[in-house]
Structures are given as C-alpha cells and as structure tokens.
Protein backbone atom coordinates (compact mmCIF):
# COMPACT_ATOMS: atom_id res chain seq x y z
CA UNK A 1 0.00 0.00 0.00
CA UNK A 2 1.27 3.63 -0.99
CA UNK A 3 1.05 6.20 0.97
CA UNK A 4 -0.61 9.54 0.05
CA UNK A 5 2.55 11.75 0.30
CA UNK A 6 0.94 15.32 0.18
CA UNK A 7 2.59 18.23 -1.75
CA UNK A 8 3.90 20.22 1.52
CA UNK A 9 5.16 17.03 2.77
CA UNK A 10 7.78 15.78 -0.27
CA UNK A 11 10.22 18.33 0.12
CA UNK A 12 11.22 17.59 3.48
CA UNK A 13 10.58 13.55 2.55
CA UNK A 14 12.79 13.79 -0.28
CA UNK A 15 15.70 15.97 1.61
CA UNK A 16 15.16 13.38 4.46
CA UNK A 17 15.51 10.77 1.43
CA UNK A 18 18.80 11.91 -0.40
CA UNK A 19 21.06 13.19 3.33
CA UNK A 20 19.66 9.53 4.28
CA UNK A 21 21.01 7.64 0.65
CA UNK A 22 24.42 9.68 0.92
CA UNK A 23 24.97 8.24 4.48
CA UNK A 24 23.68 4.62 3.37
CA UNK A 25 20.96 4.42 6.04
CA UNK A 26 17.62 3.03 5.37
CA UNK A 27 15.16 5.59 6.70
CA UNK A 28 11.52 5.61 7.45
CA UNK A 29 9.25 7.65 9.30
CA UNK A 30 7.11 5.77 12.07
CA UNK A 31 4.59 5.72 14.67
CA UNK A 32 2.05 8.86 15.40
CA UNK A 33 2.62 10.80 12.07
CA UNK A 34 1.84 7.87 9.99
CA UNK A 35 -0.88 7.15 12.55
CA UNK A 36 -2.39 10.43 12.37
CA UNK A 37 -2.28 11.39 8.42
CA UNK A 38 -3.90 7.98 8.28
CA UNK A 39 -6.75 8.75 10.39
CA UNK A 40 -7.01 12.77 8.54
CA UNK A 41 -5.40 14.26 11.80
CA UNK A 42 -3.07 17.33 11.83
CA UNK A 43 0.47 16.11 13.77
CA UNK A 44 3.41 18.44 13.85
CA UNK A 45 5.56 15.70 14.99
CA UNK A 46 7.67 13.63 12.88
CA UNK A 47 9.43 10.64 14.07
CA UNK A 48 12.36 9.65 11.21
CA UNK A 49 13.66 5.55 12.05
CA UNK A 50 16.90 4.49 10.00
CA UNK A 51 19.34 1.89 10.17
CA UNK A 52 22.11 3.63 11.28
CA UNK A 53 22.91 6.87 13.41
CA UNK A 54 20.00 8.61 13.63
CA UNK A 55 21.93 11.87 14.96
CA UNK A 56 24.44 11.87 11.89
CA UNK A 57 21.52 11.87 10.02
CA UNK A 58 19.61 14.42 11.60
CA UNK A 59 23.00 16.74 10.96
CA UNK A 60 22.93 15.69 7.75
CA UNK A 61 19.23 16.44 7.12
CA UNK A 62 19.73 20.13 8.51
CA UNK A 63 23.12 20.82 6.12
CA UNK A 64 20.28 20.93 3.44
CA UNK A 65 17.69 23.08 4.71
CA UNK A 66 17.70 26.77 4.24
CA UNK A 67 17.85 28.23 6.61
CA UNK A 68 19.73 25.35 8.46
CA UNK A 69 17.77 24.91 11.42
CA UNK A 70 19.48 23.98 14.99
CA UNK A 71 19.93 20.33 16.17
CA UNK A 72 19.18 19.14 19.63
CA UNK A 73 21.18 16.66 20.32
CA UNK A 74 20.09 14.10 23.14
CA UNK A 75 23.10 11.67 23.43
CA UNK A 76 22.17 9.79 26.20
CA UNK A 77 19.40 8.41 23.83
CA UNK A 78 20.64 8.39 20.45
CA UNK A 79 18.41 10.77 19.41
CA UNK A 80 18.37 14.34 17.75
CA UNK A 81 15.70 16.79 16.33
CA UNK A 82 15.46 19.73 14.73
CA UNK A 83 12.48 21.70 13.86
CA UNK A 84 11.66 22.91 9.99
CA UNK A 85 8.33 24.99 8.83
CA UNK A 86 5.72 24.31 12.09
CA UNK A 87 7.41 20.68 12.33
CA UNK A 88 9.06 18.64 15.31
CA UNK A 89 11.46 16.09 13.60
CA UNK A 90 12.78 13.58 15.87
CA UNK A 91 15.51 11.07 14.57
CA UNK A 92 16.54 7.93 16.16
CA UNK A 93 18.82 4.80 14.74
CA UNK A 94 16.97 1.35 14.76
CA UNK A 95 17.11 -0.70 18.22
CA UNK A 96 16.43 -3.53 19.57
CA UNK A 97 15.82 -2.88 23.67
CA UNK A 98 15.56 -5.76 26.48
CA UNK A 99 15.11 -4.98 30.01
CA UNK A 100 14.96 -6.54 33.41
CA UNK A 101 12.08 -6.62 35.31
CA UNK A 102 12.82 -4.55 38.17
CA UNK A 103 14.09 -1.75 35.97
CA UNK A 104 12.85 1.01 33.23
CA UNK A 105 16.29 1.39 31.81
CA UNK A 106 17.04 -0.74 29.05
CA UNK A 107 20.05 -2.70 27.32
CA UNK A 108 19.78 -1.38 24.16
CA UNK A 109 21.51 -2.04 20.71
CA UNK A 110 21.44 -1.42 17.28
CA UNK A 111 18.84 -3.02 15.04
CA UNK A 112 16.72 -3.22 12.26
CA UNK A 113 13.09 -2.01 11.10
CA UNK A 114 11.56 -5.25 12.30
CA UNK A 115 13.45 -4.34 15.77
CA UNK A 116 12.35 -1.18 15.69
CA UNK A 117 8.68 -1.83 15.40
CA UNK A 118 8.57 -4.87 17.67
CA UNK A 119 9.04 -2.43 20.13
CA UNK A 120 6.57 -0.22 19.57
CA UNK A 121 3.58 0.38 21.75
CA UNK A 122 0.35 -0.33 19.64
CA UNK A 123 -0.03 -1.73 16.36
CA UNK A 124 -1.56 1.80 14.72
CA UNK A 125 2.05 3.20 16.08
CA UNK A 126 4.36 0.85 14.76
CA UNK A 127 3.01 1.70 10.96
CA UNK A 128 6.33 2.81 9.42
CA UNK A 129 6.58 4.98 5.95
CA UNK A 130 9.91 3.58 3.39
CA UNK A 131 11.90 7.32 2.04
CA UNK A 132 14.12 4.92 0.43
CA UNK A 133 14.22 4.77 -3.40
CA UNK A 134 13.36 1.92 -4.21
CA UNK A 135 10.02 1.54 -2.34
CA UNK A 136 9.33 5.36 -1.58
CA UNK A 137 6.17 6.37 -0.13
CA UNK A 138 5.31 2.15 0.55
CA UNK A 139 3.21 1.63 3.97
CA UNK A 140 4.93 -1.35 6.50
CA UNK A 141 2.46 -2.44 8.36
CA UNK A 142 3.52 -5.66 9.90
CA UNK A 143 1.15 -6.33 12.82
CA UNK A 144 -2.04 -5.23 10.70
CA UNK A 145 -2.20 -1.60 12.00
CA UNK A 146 -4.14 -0.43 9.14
CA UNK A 147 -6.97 -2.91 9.63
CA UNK A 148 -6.61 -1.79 13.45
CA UNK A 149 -7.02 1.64 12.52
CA UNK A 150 -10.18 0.66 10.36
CA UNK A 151 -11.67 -1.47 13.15
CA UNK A 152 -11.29 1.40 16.00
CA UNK A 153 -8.88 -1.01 17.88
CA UNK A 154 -5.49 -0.86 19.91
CA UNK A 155 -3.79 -4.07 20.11
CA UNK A 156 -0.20 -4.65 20.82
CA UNK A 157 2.15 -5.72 18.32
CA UNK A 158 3.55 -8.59 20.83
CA UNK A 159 2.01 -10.17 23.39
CA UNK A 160 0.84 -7.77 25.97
CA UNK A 161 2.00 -8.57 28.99
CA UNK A 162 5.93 -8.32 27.29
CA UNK A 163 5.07 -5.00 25.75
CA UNK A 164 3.58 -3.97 29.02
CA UNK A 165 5.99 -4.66 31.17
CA UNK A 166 8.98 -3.72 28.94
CA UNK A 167 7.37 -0.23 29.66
CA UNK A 168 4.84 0.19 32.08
CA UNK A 169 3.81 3.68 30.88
CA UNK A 170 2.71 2.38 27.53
CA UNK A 171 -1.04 0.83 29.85
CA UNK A 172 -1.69 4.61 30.26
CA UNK A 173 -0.95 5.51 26.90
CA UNK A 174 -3.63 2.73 25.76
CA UNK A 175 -5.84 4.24 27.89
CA UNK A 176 -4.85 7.54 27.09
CA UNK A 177 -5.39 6.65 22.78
CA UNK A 178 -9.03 4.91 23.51
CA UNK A 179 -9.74 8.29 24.86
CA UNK A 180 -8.39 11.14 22.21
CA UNK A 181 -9.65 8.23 19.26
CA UNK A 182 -12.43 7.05 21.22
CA UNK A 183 -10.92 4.01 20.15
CA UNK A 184 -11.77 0.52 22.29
CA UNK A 185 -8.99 -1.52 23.56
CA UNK A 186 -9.33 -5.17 23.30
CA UNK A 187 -10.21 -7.77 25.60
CA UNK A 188 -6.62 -9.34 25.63
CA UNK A 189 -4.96 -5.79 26.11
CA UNK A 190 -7.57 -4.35 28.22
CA UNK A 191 -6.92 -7.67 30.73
CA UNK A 192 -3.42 -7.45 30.48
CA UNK A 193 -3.34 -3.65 31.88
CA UNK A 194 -5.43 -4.66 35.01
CA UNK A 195 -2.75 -7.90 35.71
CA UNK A 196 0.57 -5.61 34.98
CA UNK A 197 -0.94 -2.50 36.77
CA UNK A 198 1.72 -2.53 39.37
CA UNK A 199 4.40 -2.43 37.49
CA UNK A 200 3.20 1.69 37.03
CA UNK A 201 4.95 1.88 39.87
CA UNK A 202 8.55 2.12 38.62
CA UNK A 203 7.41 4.82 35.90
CA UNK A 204 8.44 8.69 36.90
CA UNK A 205 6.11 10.47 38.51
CA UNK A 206 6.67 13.05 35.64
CA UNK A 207 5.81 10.88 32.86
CA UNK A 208 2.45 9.55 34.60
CA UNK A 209 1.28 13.08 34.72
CA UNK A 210 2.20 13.63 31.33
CA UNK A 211 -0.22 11.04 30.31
CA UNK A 212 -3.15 12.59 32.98
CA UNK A 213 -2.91 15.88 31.64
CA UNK A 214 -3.40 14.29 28.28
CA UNK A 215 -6.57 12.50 28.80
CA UNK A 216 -7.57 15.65 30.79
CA UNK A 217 -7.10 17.47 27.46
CA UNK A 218 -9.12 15.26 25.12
CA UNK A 219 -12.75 16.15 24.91
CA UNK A 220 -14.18 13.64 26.68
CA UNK A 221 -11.49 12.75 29.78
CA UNK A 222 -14.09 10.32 31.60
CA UNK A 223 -13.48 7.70 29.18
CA UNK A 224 -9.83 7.57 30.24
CA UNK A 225 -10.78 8.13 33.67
CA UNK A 226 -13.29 5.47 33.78
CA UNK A 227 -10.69 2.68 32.03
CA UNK A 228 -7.88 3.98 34.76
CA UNK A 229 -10.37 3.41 37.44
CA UNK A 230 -11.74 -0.21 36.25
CA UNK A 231 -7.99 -1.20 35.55
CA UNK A 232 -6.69 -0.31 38.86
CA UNK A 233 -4.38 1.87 37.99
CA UNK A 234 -6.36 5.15 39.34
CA UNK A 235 -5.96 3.82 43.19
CA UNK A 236 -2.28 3.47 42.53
CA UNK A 237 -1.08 6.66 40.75
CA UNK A 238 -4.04 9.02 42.02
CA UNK A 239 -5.87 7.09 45.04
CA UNK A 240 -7.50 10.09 46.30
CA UNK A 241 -9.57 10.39 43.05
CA UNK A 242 -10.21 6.22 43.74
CA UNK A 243 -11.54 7.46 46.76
CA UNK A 244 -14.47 9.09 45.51
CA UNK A 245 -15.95 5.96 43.99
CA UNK A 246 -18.81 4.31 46.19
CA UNK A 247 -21.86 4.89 48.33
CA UNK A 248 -23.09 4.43 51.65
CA UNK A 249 -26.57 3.91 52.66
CA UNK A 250 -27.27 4.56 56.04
CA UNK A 251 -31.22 4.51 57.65
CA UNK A 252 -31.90 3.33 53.75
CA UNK A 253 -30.37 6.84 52.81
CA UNK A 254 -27.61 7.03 49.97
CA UNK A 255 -25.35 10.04 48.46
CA UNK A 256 -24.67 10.11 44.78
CA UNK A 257 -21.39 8.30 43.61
CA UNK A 258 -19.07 11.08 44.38
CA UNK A 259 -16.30 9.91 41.62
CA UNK A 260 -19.16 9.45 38.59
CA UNK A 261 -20.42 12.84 39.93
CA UNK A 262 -16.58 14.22 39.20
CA UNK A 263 -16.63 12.72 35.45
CA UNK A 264 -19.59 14.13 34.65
CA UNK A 265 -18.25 17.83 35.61
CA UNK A 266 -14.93 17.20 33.99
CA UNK A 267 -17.14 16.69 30.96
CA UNK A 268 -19.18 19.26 31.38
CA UNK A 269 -16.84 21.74 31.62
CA UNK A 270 -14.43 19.97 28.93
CA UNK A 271 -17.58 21.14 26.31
CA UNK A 272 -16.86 25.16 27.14
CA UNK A 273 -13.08 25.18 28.16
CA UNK A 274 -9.73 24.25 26.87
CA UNK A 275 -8.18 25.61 29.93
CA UNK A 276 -6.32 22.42 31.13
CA UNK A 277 -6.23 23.57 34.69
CA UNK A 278 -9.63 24.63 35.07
CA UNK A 279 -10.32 21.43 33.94
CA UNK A 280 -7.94 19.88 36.80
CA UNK A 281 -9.96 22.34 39.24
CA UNK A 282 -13.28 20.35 38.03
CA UNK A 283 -11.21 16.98 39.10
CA UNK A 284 -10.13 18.21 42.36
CA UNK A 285 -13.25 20.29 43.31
CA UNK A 286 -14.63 17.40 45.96
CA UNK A 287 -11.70 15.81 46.49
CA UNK A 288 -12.23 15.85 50.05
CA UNK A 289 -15.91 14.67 50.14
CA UNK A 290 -14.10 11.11 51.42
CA UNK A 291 -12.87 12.76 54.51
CA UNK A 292 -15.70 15.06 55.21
CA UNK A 293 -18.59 12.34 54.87
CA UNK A 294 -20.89 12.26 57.68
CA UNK A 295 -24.71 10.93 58.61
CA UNK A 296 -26.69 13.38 60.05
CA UNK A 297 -29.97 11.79 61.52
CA UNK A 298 -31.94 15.00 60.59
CA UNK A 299 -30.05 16.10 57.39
CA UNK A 300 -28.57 12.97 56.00
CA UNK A 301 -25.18 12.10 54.48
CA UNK A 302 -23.06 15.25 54.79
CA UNK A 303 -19.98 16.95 53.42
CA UNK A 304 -18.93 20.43 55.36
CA UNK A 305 -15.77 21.70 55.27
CA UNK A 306 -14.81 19.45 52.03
CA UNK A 307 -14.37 23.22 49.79
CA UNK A 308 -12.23 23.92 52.44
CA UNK A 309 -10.11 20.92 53.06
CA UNK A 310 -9.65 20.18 49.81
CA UNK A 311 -7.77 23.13 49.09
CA UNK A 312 -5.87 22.25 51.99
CA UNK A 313 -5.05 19.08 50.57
CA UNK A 314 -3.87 20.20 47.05
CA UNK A 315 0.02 21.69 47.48
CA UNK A 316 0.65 17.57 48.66
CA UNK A 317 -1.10 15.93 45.89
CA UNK A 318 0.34 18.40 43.30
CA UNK A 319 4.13 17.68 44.85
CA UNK A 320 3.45 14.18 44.90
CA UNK A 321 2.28 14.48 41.09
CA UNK A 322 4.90 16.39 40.17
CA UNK A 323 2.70 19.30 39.25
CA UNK A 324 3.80 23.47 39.47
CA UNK A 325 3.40 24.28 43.07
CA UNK A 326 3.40 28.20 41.58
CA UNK A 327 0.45 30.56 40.76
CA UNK A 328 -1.44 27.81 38.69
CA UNK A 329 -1.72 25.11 41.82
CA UNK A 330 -2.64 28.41 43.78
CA UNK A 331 -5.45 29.27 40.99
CA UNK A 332 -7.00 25.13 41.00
CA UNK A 333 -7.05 25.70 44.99
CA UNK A 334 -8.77 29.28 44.93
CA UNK A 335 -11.64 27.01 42.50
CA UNK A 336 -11.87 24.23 44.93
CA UNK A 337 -11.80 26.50 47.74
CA UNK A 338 -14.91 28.89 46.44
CA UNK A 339 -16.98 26.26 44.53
CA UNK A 340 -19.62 25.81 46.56
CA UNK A 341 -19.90 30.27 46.65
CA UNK A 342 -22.18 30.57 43.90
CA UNK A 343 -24.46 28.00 44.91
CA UNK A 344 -25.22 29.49 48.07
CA UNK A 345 -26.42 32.51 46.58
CA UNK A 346 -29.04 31.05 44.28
CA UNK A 347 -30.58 29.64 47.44
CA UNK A 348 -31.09 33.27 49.35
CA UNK A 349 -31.84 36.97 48.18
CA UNK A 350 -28.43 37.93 46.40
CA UNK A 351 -27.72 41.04 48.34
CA UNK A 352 -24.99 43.49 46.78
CA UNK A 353 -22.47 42.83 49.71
CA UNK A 354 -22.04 38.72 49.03
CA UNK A 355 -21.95 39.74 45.60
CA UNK A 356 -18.77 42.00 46.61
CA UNK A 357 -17.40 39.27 48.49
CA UNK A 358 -17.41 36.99 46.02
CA UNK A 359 -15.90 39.34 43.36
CA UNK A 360 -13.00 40.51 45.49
CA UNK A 361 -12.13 36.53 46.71
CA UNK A 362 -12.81 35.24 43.03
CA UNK A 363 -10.75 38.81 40.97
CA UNK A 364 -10.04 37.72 37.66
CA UNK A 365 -11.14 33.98 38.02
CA UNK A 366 -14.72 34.97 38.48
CA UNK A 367 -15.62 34.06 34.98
CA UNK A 368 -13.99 30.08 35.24
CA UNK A 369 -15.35 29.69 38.87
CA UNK A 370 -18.84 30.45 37.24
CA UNK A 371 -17.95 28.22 34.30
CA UNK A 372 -16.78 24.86 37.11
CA UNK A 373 -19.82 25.78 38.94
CA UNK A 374 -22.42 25.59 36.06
CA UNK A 375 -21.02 21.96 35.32
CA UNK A 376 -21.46 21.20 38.61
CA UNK A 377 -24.84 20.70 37.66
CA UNK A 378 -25.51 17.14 37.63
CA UNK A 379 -28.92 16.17 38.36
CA UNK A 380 -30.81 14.04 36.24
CA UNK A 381 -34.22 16.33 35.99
CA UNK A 382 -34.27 19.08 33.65
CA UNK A 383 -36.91 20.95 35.81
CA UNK A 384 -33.99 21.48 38.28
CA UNK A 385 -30.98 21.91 36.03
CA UNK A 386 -32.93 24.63 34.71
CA UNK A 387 -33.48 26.51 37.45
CA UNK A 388 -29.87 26.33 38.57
CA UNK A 389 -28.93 27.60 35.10
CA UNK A 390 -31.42 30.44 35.61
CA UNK A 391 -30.21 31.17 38.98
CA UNK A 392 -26.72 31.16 38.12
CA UNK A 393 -27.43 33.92 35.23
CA UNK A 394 -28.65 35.97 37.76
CA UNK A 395 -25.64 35.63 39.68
CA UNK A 396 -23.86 36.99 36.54
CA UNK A 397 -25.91 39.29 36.19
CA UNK A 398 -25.44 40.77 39.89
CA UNK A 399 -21.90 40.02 39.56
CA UNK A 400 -21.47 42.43 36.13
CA UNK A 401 -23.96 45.13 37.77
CA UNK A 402 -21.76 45.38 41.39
CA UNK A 403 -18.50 45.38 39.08
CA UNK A 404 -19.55 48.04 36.93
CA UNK A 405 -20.98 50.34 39.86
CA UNK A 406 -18.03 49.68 42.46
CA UNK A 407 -15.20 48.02 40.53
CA UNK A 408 -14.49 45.30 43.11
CA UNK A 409 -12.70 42.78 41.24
CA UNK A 410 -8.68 43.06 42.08
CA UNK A 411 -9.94 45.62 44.12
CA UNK A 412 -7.20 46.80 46.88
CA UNK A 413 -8.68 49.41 49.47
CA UNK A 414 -8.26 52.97 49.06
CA UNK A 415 -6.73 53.58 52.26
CA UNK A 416 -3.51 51.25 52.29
CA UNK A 417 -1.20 50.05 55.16
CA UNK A 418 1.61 53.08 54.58
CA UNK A 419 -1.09 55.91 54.64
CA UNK A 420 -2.55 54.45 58.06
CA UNK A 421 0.79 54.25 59.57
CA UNK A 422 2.11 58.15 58.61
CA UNK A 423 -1.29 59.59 59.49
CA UNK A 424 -1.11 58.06 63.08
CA UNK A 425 2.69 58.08 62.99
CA UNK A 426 2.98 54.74 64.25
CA UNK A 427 5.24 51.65 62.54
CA UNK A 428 3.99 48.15 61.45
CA UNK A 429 1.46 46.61 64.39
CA UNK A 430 -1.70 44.61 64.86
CA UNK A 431 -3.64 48.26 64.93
CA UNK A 432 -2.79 49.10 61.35
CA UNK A 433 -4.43 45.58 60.49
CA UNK A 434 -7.35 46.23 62.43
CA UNK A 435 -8.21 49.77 61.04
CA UNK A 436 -7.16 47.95 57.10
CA UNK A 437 -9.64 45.73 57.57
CA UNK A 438 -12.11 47.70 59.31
CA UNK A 439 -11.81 49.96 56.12
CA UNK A 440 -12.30 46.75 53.60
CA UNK A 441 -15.41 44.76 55.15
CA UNK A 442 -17.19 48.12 55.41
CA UNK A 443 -16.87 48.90 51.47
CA UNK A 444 -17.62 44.95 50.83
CA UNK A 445 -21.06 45.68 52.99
CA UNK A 446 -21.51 48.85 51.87
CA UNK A 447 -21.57 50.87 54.74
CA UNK A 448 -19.16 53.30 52.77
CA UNK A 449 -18.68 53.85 49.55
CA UNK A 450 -15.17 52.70 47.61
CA UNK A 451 -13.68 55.84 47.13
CA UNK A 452 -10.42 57.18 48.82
CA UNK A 453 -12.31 60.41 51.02
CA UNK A 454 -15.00 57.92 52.47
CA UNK A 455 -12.53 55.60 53.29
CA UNK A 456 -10.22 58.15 55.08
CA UNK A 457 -13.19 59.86 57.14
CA UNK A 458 -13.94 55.84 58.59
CA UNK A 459 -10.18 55.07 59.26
CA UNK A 460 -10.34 58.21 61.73
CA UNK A 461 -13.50 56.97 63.38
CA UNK A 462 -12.10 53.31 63.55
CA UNK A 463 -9.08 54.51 65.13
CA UNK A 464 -10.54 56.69 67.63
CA UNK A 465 -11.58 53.12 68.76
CA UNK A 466 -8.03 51.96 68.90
CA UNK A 467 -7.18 55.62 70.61
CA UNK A 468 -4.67 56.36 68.09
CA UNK A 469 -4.48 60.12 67.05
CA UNK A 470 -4.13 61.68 63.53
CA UNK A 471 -0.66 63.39 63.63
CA UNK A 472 -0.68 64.25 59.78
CA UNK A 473 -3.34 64.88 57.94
CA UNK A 474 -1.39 65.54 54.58
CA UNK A 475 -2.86 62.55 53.61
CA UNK A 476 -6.26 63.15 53.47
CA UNK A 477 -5.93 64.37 50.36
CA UNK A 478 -5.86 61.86 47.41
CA UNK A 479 -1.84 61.20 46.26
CA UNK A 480 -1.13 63.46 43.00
CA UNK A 481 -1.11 61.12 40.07
C-alpha cells in the first residue's frame, strides 16, 4: 500500500531521502505521524527511524535546509531533532531494547526495522513509511495496524504482557489513545493492563502526569478516567480520586457516587473550556468529600468543610504528582476553595455585599469559577438543572452590575497600610491591620462607599476606637497622580 505523500510534505521527505542515501541508512518515518495522516489528523511531529545513526543523520538532514535549522542533540538516547516549517522532527537509529524486570532502563543495541517496530507500543504506532528509493512512499504495516485503525482497535504488536511490562507507561498511553480516538482496547490488552498495573509503579512520577494531563485534554477525559479506574491503575497513581468511587446507605439513605459525579463535571466543563487547569480544578473540586462524609440523623449524608479541606489538601497531591506548586496550583485551589460560593447565593436573596465578596475573593477567576460551577450541575431532571442555570445567570448578572458600579474585582482598598501608619505616625502593628480591615469589610457591605475620602473619614473613626491620634493629615488628600 502507498502512501498519500501530500505536496507540503515531499520536500522535506525527499531531503530526508537523499542526506539519508548519501549516508547509506535506510530511513523511514514511524509511529504517530503515519498514525495520524492515516486517520485525517493534523500532527506536527515527525518521528524519522533508519538503520544507522540517527543523529548523523539528523546533521545531515539540517546541512540541506535553508535556513539550516538547529539540532538538539540528546546523546544519552541516540536521538536528535530539529524543527523545519511548524514541524518537530525527531531522529533515532533502529534498536532492539531488552530490560529486566525490576528496571525502566534498558540494554539497548542497534537493530533493524523489524526491531524497531517490535518495540513499539500499539499496532496503529508501529506503521512505518519507506523514504528509500526503491520503495518510496510504501506503507509497513507488519502487525495489521491499518486494519486496526479501520476497526477502532489498539492491540499490541507482541504479546501484551511483554510489551507492558517492557514499559509500564505504555497501559496509560492505551488508555490515554481509547480516549483522544475514542478508540476501544481489546479484551486481551484491556486484561493485560489490570494484571501488569503494578508495574506503574517504577514509571516517573513526571511521565504519569504527562499522560493525565493528556486524557484531561481530550474532549471527553471520563473515558480515560473510567478505564484507569476499572484497571486499577487510578488507586495506585491518584488514590485520592479512587476514593471518591462508592456509596453508603445509612437509615436506607444514599449520596450520589461522588467519583461518577466528578466525570460528569470534567465533561461538562471539557464542552466550554480548553483551559487544562480549570479542567484539573473540576477533578479536584470534591476531592475531600471522602474525609468530610458524615450521617446526620436530621439532614442525612453530609460533606462540610470538604471546599475547604480540599484546598488544603492540594500543594501535597500536586508535589506528589509532580505538578507546578506556583500561581497555577494556587489558581486550582482558589476554585476548589470557592466552589460551593455561587451555589449558596441562588438559594437566598443575592444582596450586593455577598456579591462583593465573592468578586473581590474570586478577581479575575470569576468568569472560570462560574464556568466549574455551572457543570457542577448534575442532576438528572431538567426541571432542576434549569433553574440552577437560571439562577446562576442571575448571579452573573449581579456580579457584572456590582463590578460596573463599584469596581471590586482586584480591588485593593483605598486607604492602604503606609497611609494608616504616617497619618497616626505609628510603625507596622496589629492596629494598622485592624483599622485595614475595618476599612475593607465596610466597602464589601456597603456601609461606605469605595472611594479614597469615604474611606479616610472611617479610618479616623475606627481609630478613635483603637485611641490612636491623627498626627498628619497631609494625607487626606488623594496622592497626586
């Protein structure tokens, strides 16, 4: 079978072709490119097999490009790449890899095509394309990954529980396929992953959360959630998420399944997002219902606190995960930590001062906490998703009226820490605190309005309190500027 070689395609095919001829190397290129053109997908990466040094022949390919594009060089893996027109061209030399079974490091040596492919995860991925000249543009398909690709299937090319145990990662990268194809995974591979699930446990903590942020990303993560929980694999790489499976009937009284309540507002959210940790803020958002759950004779099964405690719990979860403990772990934990804001105020008159609160906790993120909350809308009658929906739009609508008349959001009190301390003369202390916030809850209740001269006239009443004394009053005028 020929491959359909498109036009922007032969000129780097045939470069790759002719450097590849003049060094005597057989070259092909392999695996998710093939894959992808195959099944009409755009992929900007390009992974180049020959039989030979796949670094010599990456320099080689760049001598003829104009302009001649940099080569990273990766030595400790025989590999190089460079990067031409929007592409990411990996090379690598044919190998042959064995490895012991307490270990992810493996012998390797050179090898052939055959090699090459055995190796490879799935059959669609160990599809190879010849750039040789005497079979250019032929298809190598040995373990039928055409047919595979037809059929919506990933099968390994070996058996399973080698390929799986070779490298463990390559069970979450089935599961992680099945869910950006939506393709199934057969019985034989799908059993295999559940008996070899243990063996995750010598994979990087890096590379596992490589593979969660990529079924995160697809649009419909709860199929890869759903295979990681029924293989095992979710209690050993993210247990807390395991956690959230079950229910408990006490008195003949039940709560929803708190982990197929968690798909469903990944999924939710997945259909008006691409924001990847918004997305990871839907995951962790009742984290800590486990913890929290309590039977209340009057009120039933009960979760207080979990909003609360689950922030709490992410800065461990995301070092243990190897995820950025910097602003973006901060943003997820400001989500979990106000979820449960906006549904309070559907349930009581919205008065202007919650609706100030909530602006001045949520600043910027107001819009993607509204977002996580309206997918947190999970009931099964449309009577009541409805009225949620309606409530929450007059939320918005509260929240755009209260920003427009008193610009709250990233709001930072007129009267700051400095202008307190020179007008009373007095240095850092627990008083200039006081009279800050004193100044701050009474423009979130509205007691005064948010403008510097109300704000000033209240510190001086608030500190008569305190018995502090204006010295200066310079300040009482707003700064220049």
């Amino acid at each position: 079978m020929i491959f359909n070689i498109k036009k922007e395609e032969r000129k780097i095919f045939e470069i790759i072709k002719k450097a590849a001829t003049d060094l005597g190397y057989p070259a092909f290129v392999v695996g998710g490119y093939v894959r992808d053109r195959l099944l009409a997908r755009p992929s900007k990466d390009m992974d180049i097999v020959c039989v030979g040094d796949g670094i010599r022949l990456a320099n080689a390919v760049a001598s003829h490009l104009n302009p001649h594009p940099k080569v990273a060089v990766y030595k400790r893996f025989g590999t190089a790449m460079l990067r031409h027109q929007g592409l990411e061209v990996e090379f690598v030399g044919a190998r042959k890899e064995s490895y012991r079974h307490d270990s992810r490091k493996p012998s390797v040596e050179a090898g052939t095509l055959e090699d090459d492919q055995n190796r490879r995860d799935f059959t669609i991925n160990a599809l190879a394309v010849s750039l040789n000249e005497d079979d250019f543009g032929t298809i190598i398909d040995p373990f039928n990954g055409i047919l595979h690709l037809e059929e919506k299937v990933l099968k390994t090319p070996l058996e399973p529980g080698k390929t799986f145990s070779d490298d463990p990662l390559r069970m979450m990268r089935g599961i992680r396929f099945a869910t950006q194809l939506n393709f199934r995974i057969d019985d034989v591979t799908y059993n295999a992953i559940s008996k070899y699930r243990n063996r995750i446990k010598i994979v990087s903590k890096e590379r596992i959360t490589i593979e969660l942020e990529k079924i995160l990303a697809a649009p419909k993560p709860s199929i890869g959630f759903k295979k990681l929980y029924d293989t095992g694999l979710l209690k050993i790489i993210f247990p807390e998420m395991e956690a959230l499976q079950g229910v408990d009937f006490k008195n003949g009284i039940g709560h929803k399944d708190n982990f197929f309540h968690t798909l469903e507002v990944v999924d939710n959210l997945c259909k008006n997002t691409n924001n990847l940790w918004l997305r990871w803020a839907a995951v962790f958002h009742d984290i800590a219902k486990p913890p929290t759950k309590r039977f209340d004779k009057k009120h039933g099964w009960t979760f207080h606190g979990h909003e609360a405690l689950g922030a709490a719990m992410l800065p461990r979860i995301f070092r243990r995960m190897r995820l950025p403990m910097d602003h973006k772990m901060k943003y997820v934990q400001k989500l979990v930590r106000l979820h449960l804001r906006p549904i309070s105020l559907t349930k009581e008159n919205i008065t202007d001062s919650a609706i100030r609160r909530l602006l001045f906790d949520a600043g910027d993120d107001i819009d993607d906490l509204m977002l996580l909350c309206e997918a947190d809308i999970t009931s099964k009658n449309p009577k009541k998703v409805q009225r949620y929906l309606s409530n929450y739009e007059l939320v918005r609508q509260k929240l755009k009226e209260i920003e427009e008349k008193d610009e709250i959001r990233n709001w930072q009190p007129p009267i700051s820490g400095e202008i307190i301390m020179k007008t009373f003369d007095i240095g850092p202390s627990k008083n200039v605190g006081i009279v800050k916030t004193a100044i701050r809850e009474a423009i979130l209740d509205g007691i005064i309005p948010n403008n510097y001269a109300a704000a000033f006239d209240f510190m001086l009443t608030e500190a008569q309190k305190l018995e502090l004394k204006p010295i200066n009053l310079t300040y009482q005028r707003p700064p220049k500027g």
